[in-house]
Protein backbone atom coordinates (compact mmCIF):
# COMPACT_ATOMS: atom_id res chain seq x y z
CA UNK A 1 -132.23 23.85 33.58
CA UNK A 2 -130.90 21.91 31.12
CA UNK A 3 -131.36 21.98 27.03
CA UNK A 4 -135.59 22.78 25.87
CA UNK A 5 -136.75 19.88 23.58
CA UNK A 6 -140.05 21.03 24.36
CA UNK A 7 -140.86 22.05 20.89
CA UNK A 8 -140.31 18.55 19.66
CA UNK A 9 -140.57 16.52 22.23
CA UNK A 10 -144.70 14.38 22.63
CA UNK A 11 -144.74 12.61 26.22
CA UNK A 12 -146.94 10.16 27.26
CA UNK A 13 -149.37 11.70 29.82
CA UNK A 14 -149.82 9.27 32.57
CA UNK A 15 -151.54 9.16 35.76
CA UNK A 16 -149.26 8.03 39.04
CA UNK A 17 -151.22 4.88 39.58
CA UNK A 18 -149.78 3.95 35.89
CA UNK A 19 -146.34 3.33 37.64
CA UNK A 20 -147.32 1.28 40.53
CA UNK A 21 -144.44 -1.07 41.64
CA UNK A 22 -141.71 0.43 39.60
CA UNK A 23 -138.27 2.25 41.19
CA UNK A 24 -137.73 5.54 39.71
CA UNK A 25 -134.55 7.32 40.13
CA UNK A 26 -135.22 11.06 41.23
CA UNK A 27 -132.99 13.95 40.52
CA UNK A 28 -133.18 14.78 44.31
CA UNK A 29 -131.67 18.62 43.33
CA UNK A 30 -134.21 18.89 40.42
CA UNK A 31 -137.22 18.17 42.36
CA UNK A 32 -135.87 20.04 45.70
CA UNK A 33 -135.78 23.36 43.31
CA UNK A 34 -139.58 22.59 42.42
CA UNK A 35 -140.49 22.29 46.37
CA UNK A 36 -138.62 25.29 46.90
CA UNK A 37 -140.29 27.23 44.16
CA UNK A 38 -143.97 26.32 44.44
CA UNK A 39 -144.11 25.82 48.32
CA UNK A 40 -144.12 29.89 49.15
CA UNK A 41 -146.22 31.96 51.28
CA UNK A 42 -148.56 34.15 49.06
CA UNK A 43 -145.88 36.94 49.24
CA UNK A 44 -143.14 34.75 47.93
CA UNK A 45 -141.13 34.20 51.32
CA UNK A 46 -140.97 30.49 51.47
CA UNK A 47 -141.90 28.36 54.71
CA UNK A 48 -139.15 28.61 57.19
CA UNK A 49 -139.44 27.75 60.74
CA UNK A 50 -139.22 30.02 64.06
CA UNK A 51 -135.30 30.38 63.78
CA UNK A 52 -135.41 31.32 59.94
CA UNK A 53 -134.44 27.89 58.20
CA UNK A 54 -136.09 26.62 54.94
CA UNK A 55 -138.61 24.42 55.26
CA UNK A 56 -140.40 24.18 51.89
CA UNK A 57 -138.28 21.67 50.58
CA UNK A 58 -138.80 19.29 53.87
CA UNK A 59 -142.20 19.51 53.34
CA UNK A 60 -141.96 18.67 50.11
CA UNK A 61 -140.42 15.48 50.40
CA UNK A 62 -142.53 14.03 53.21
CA UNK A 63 -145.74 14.80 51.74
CA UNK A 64 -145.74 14.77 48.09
CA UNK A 65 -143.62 12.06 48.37
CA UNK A 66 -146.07 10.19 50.73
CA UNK A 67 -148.25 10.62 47.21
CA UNK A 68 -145.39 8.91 45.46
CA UNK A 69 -145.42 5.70 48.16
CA UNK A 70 -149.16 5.49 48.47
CA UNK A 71 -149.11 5.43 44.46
CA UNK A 72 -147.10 2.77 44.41
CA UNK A 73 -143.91 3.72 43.29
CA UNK A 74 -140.79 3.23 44.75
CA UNK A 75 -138.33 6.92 44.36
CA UNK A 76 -134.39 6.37 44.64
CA UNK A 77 -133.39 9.39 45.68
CA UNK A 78 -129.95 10.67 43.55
CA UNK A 79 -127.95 13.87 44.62
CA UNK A 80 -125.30 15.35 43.07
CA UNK A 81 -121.52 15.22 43.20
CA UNK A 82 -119.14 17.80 41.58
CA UNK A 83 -120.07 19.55 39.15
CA UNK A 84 -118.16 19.12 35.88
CA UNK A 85 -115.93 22.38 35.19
CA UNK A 86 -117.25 22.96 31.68
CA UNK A 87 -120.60 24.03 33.50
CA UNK A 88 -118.84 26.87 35.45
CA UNK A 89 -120.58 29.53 33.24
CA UNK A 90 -124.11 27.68 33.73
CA UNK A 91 -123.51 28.35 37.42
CA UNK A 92 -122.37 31.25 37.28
CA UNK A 93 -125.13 32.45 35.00
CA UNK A 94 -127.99 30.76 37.35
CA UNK A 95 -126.52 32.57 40.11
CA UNK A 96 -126.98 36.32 38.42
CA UNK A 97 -130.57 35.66 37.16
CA UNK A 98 -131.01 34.00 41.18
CA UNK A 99 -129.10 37.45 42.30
CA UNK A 100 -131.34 40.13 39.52
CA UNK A 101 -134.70 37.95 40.62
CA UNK A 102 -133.78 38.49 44.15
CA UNK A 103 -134.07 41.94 43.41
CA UNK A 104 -136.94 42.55 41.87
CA UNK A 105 -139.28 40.48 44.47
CA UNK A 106 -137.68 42.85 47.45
CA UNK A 107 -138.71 45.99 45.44
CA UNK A 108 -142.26 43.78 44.31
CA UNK A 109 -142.62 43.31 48.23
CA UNK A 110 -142.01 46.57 49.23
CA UNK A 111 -144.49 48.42 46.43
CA UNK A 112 -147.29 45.80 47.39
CA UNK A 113 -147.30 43.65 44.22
CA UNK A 114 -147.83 39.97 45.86
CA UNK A 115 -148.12 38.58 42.20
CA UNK A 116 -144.85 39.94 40.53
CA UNK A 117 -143.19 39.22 44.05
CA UNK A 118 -144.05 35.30 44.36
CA UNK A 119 -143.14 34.97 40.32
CA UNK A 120 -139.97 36.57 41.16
CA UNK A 121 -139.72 34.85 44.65
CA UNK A 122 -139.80 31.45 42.83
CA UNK A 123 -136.36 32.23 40.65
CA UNK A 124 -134.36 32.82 44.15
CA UNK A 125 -134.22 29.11 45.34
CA UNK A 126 -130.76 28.25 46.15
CA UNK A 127 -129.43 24.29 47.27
CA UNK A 128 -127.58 25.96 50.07
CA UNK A 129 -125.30 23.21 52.28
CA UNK A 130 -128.22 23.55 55.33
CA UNK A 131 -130.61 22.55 52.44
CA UNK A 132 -129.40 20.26 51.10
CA UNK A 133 -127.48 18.12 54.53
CA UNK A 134 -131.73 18.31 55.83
CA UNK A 135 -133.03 16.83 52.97
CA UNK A 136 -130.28 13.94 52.89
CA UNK A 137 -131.12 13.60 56.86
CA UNK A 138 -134.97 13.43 56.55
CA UNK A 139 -134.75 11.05 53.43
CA UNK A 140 -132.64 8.72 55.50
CA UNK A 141 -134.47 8.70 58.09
CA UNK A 142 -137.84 8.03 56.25
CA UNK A 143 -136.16 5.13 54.59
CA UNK A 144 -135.89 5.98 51.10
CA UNK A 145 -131.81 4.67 49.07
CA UNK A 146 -130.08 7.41 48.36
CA UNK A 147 -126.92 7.70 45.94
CA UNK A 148 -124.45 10.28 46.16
CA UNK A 149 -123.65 10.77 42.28
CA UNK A 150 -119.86 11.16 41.11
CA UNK A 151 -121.29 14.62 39.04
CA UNK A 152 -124.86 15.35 37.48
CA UNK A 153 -127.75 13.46 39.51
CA UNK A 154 -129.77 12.90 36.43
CA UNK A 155 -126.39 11.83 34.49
CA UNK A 156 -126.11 8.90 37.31
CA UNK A 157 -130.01 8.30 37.38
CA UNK A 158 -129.97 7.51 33.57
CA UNK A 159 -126.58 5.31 33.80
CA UNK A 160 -128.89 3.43 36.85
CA UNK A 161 -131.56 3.12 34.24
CA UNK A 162 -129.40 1.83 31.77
CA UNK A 163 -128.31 -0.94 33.85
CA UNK A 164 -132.07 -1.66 34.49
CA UNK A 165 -131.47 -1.69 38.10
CA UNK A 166 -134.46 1.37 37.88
CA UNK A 167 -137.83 1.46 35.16
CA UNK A 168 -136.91 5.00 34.81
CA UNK A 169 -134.94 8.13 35.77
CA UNK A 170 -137.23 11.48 37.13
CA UNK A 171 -136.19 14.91 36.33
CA UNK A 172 -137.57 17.90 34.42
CA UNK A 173 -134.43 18.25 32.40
CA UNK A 174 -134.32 16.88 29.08
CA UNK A 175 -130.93 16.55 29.53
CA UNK A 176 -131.53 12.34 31.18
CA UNK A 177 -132.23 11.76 27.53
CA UNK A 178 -128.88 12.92 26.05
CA UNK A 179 -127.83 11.25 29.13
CA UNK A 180 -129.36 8.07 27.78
CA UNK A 181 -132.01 6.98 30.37
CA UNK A 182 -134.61 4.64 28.38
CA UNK A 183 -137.30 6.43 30.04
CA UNK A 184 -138.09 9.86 31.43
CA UNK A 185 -140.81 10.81 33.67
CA UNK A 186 -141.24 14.47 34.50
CA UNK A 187 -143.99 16.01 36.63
CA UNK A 188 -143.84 13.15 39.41
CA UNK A 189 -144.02 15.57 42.28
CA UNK A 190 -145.50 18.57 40.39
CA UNK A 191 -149.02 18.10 38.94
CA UNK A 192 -151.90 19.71 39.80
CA UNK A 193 -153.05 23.52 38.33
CA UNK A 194 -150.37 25.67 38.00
CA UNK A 195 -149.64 29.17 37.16
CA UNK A 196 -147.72 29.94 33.77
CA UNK A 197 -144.46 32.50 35.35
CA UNK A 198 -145.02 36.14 34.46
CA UNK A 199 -148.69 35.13 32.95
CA UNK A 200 -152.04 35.03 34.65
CA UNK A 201 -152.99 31.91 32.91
CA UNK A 202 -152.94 28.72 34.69
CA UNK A 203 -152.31 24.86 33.44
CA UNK A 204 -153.10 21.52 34.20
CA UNK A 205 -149.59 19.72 34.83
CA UNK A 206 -149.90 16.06 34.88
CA UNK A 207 -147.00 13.75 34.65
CA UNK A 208 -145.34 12.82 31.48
CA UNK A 209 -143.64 9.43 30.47
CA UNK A 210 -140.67 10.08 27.38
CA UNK A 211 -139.60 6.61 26.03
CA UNK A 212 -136.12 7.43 24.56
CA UNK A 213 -136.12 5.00 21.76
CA UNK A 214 -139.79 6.15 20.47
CA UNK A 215 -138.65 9.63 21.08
CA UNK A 216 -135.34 8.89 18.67
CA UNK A 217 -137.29 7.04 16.35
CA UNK A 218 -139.87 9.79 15.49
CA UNK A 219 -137.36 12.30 14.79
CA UNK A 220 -135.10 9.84 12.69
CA UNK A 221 -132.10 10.09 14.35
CA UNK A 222 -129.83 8.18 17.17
CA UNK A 223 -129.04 9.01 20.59
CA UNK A 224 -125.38 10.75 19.37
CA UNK A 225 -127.27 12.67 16.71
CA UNK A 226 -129.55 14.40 19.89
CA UNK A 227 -126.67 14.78 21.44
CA UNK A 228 -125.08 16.98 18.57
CA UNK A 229 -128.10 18.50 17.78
CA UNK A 230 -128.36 19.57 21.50
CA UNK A 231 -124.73 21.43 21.33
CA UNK A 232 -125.82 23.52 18.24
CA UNK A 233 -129.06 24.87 20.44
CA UNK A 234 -126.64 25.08 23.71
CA UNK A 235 -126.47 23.02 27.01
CA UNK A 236 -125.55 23.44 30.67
CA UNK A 237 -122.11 22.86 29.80
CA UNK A 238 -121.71 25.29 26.11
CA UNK A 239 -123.58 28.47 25.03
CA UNK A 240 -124.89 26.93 21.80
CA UNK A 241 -125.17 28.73 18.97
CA UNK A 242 -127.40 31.80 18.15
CA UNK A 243 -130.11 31.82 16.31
CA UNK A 244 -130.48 28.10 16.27
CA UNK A 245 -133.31 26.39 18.36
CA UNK A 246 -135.06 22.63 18.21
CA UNK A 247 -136.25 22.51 14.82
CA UNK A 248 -133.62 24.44 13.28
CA UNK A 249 -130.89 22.43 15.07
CA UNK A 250 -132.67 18.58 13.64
CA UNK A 251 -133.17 19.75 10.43
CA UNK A 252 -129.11 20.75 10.09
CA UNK A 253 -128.12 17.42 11.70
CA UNK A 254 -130.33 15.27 9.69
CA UNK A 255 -129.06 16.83 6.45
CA UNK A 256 -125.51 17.04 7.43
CA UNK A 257 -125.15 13.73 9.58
CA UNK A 258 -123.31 15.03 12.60
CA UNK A 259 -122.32 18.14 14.44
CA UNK A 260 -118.57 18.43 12.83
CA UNK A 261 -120.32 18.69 9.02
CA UNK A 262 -122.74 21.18 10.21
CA UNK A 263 -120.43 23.73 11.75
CA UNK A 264 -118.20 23.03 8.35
CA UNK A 265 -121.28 23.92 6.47
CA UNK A 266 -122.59 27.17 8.83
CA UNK A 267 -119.15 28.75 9.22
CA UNK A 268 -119.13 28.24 13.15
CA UNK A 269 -117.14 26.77 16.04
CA UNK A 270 -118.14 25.16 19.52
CA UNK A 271 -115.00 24.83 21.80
CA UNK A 272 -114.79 22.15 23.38
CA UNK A 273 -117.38 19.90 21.62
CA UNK A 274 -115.30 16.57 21.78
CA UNK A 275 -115.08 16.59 25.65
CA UNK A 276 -118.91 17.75 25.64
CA UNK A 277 -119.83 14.72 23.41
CA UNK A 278 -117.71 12.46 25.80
CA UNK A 279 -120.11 13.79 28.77
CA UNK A 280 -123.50 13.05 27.34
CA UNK A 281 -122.43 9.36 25.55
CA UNK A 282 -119.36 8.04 27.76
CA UNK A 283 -120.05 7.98 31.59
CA UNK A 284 -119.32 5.65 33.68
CA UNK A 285 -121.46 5.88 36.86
CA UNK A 286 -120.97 4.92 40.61
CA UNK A 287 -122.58 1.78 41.07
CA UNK A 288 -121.55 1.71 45.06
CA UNK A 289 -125.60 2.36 45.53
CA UNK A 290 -128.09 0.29 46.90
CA UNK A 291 -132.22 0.08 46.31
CA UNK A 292 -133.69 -1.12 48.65
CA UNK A 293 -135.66 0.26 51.20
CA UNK A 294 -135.26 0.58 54.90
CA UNK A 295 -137.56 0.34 57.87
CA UNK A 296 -139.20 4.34 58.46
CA UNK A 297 -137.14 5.88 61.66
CA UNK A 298 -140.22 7.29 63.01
CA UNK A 299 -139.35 8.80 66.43
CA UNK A 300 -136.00 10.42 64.09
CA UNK A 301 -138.19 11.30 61.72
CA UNK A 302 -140.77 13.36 64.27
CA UNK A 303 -137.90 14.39 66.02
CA UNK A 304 -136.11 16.27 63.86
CA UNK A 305 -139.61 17.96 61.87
CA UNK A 306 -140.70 19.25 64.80
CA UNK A 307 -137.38 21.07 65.48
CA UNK A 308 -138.31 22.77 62.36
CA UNK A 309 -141.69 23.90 63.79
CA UNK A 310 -143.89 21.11 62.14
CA UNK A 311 -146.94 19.41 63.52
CA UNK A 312 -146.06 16.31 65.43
CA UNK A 313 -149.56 14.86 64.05
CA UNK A 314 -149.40 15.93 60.74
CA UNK A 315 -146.12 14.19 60.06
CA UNK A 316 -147.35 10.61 62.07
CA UNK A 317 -150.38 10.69 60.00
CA UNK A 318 -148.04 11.10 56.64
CA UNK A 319 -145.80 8.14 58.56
CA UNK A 320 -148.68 6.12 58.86
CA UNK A 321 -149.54 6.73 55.05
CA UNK A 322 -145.82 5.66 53.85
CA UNK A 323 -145.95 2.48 56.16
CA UNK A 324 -149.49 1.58 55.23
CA UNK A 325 -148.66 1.27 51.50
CA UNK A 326 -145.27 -0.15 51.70
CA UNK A 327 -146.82 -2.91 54.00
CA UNK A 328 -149.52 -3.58 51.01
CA UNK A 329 -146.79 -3.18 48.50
CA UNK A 330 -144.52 -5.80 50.17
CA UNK A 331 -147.97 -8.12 50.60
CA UNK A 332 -148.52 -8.12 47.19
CA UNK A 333 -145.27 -8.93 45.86
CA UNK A 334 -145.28 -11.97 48.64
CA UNK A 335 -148.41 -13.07 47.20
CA UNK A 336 -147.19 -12.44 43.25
CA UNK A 337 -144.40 -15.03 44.49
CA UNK A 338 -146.50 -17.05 45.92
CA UNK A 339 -149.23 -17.40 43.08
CA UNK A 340 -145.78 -17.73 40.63
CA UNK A 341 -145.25 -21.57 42.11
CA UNK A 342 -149.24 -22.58 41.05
């Protein structure tokens, strides 16, 4: 889940179009989670096919991103590696509120309440091995580069975007910032009207566009400043501090410069901080990866979605949508280096 920067944080809305011929490295995991979560049957049981297996997330990446290709852009698809022992107790913590939410949709189920029981239902997604070897399987067989990242996906999205070999690195999280990915776009694969949890109020999502160096600029402070600032209100890999939040955690760091004079100044300690710091500012990413795209292996591709109960025409006609608009993709760029010689 990552730190919230929510409170201070003004992305650029944009529409998909706006990102037409640009690679964007996706946190594969991040995204999977979102499939999982909002692809549900009304009483929170997600799709699975005849012999039980999940099947949310497969839909999720051949048809919203079939949106993604026919908008233009071009998604590098980043999973992650190990993850880094100091984010044991994240884990460990996801798992009990996955284990309590699991809970309460059975009993929500079982008394009738279809609304408390799909807002529950959507905080028991788990990247379980079948999950997650099906989604590397489909995406390779629909042609889309993948990179297996050493630890974090979104840590190894934003070192790609660093090296510019990517316009910009795709995740929910906040966290590609302290990361340092140039840009952030969140919301690629979830916009539309949706449903605030635990609230029967409902929201337009539309995609967002963060440009790290605006985003630093407007709050006066650099990229190792955020990062400090992000260990006083807690990340995935320390608890944070009580009591502090956003606002409360800039306004220390801008008056006392960096995270060592502010806990001099409060009185408190975060174990661990240096090796924390070293995380966010000081990786050094895989760059054994590779962009480009490969030919769709359709017959694999029908193959293998129809042993998980899906529609044989359904997924040819979303085929025929991903081929169509990487043909007039490729078309254009041919006639961009064409019209570059005149």
């Amino acid at each position: 889940m990552g730190v919230n920067l929510s409170d201070i944080v003004e992305p650029k809305v944009l529409e998909l179009e706006e990102l037409r011929g640009k690679k964007v490295a996706v946190d594969t995991y991040n995204i999977a989670y979102q499939f999982m979560s909002a692809i549900r049957q009304p009483d929170g049981f997600p799709l699975c096919d005849k012999q039980g297996r999940t099947t949310s997330h497969l839909s999720g990446f051949l048809y919203r991103t079939a949106n993604l290709v026919e908008a233009g852009i071009e998604p590098i698809f980043v999973f992650d590696g190990k993850p880094h022992s100091l984010k044991a107790a994240t884990l460990e913590e996801r798992k009990q509120r996955r284990d309590k939410a699991e809970e309460e949709w059975k009993k929500a189920v079982e008394r009738g309440d279809m609304k408390t029981a799909f807002t529950k239902a959507q905080q028991t997604s788990r990247m379980t091995p079948e999950v997650r070897e099906s989604a590397k399987e489909l995406i390779g067989y629909m042609g889309f580069p993948m990179v297996m990242a050493p630890s974090d996906g979104e840590q190894e999205a934003a070192f790609m975007c660093r090296r510019n070999d990517v316009w910009a690195a795709a995740s929910q999280d906040f966290d590609s910032l302290l990361f340092g990915t140039p840009v952030l776009v969140r919301n690629l694969t979830l916009t539309g009207r949706r449903k605030i949890p635990g609230k029967d109020i409902y929201r337009e999502i539309k995609t967002e566009c963060i440009d790290s160096s605006e985003f630093l600029s407007s709050l006066g402070i650099t990229r190792e400043q955020l990062v400090d600032m992000c260990m006083l209100i807690g990340t995935d890999f320390n608890q944070g501090i009580k009591g502090i939040g956003p606002k409360k955690a800039l306004k220390l760091i801008k008056d006392n410069g960096d995270l060592e004079s502010v806990m001099t100044k409060i009185g408190e300690r975060i174990p661990d901080y240096e090796q924390i710091r070293d995380i966010f500012l000081n990786y050094e990413g895989s760059t054994e990866y590779d962009t480009k795209y490969k030919p769709v292996n359709r017959q694999a591709v029908v193959d293998m979605l129809v042993s998980y109960d899906f529609d044989a025409g359904r997924v040819n006609s979303a085929l025929d949508r991903i081929e169509k608009a990487r043909k007039e993709a490729e078309a254009k760029k041919r006639q961009r280096s064409l019209d570059s010689w005149f």
